[in-house]
Protein backbone atom coordinates (compact mmCIF):
# COMPACT_ATOMS: atom_id res chain seq x y z
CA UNK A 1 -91.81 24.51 36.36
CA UNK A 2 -88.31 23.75 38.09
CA UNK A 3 -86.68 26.60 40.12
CA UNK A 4 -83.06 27.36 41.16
CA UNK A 5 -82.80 29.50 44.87
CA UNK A 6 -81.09 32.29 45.34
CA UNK A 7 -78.60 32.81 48.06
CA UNK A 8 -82.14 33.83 50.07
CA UNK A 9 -83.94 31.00 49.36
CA UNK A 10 -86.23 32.67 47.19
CA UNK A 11 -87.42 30.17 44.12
CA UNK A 12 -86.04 31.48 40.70
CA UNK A 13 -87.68 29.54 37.20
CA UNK A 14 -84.99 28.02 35.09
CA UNK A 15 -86.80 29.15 31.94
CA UNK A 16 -86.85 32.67 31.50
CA UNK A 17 -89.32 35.01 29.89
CA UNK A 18 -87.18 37.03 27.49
CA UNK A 19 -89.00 40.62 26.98
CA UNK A 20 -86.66 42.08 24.25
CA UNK A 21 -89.72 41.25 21.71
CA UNK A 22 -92.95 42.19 22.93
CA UNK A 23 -95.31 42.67 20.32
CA UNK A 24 -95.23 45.86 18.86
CA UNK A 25 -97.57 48.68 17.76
CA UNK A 26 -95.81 50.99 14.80
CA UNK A 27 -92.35 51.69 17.24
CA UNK A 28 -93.92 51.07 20.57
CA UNK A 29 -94.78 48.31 22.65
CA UNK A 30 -98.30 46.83 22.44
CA UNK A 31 -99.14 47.15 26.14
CA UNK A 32 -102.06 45.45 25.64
CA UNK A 33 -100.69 42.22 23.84
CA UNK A 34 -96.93 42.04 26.02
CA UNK A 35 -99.70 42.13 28.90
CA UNK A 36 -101.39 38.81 27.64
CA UNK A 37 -98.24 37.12 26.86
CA UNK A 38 -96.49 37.99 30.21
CA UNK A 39 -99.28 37.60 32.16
CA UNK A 40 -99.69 34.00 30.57
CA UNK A 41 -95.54 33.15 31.16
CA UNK A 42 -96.25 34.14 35.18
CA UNK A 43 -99.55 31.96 35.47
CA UNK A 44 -97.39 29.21 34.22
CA UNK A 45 -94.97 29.53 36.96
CA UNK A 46 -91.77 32.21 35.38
CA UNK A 47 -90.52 34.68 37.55
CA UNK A 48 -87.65 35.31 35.47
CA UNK A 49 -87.74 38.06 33.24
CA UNK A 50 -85.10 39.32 31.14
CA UNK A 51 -85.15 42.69 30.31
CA UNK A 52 -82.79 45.71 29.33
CA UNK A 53 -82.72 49.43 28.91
CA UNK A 54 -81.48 48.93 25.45
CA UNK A 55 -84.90 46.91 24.47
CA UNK A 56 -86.85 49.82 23.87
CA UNK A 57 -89.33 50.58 25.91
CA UNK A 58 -89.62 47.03 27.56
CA UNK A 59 -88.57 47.95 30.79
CA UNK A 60 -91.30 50.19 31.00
CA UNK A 61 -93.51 47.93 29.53
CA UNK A 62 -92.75 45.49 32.32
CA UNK A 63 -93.20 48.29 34.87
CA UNK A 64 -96.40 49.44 33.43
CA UNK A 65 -98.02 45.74 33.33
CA UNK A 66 -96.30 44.06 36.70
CA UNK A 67 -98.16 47.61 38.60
């Protein structure tokens, strides 16, 4: 993985793991699945994550699994 710092040094991945499509489950997120996939993007060396309040119930999602 390559990184970018910020302005405190910290390491930042230049690829980006984009959370506006978890899998779903009917209208909700599939904890159990975004888990697996977001889990597997970290172990691989992202610390990026997109994420917005208008993805639906991604933020959470995130919140939920990164706890």
């Amino acid at each position: 993985m390559q990184y970018r710092y910020d302005k405190e040094k910290n390491p930042v991945s230049m690829l980006a793991y984009g959370c506006m499509r978890f899998t779903k489950n009917g209208s909700a997120v599939d904890l159990d699945k975004a888990e697996q996939e977001l889990m597997y993007a970290i172990r691989h060396g992202v610390n990026y994550l997109d994420t917005a309040y208008v993805y639906a119930g991604n933020e959470e999602a995130v919140g939920t699994i990164l706890e």
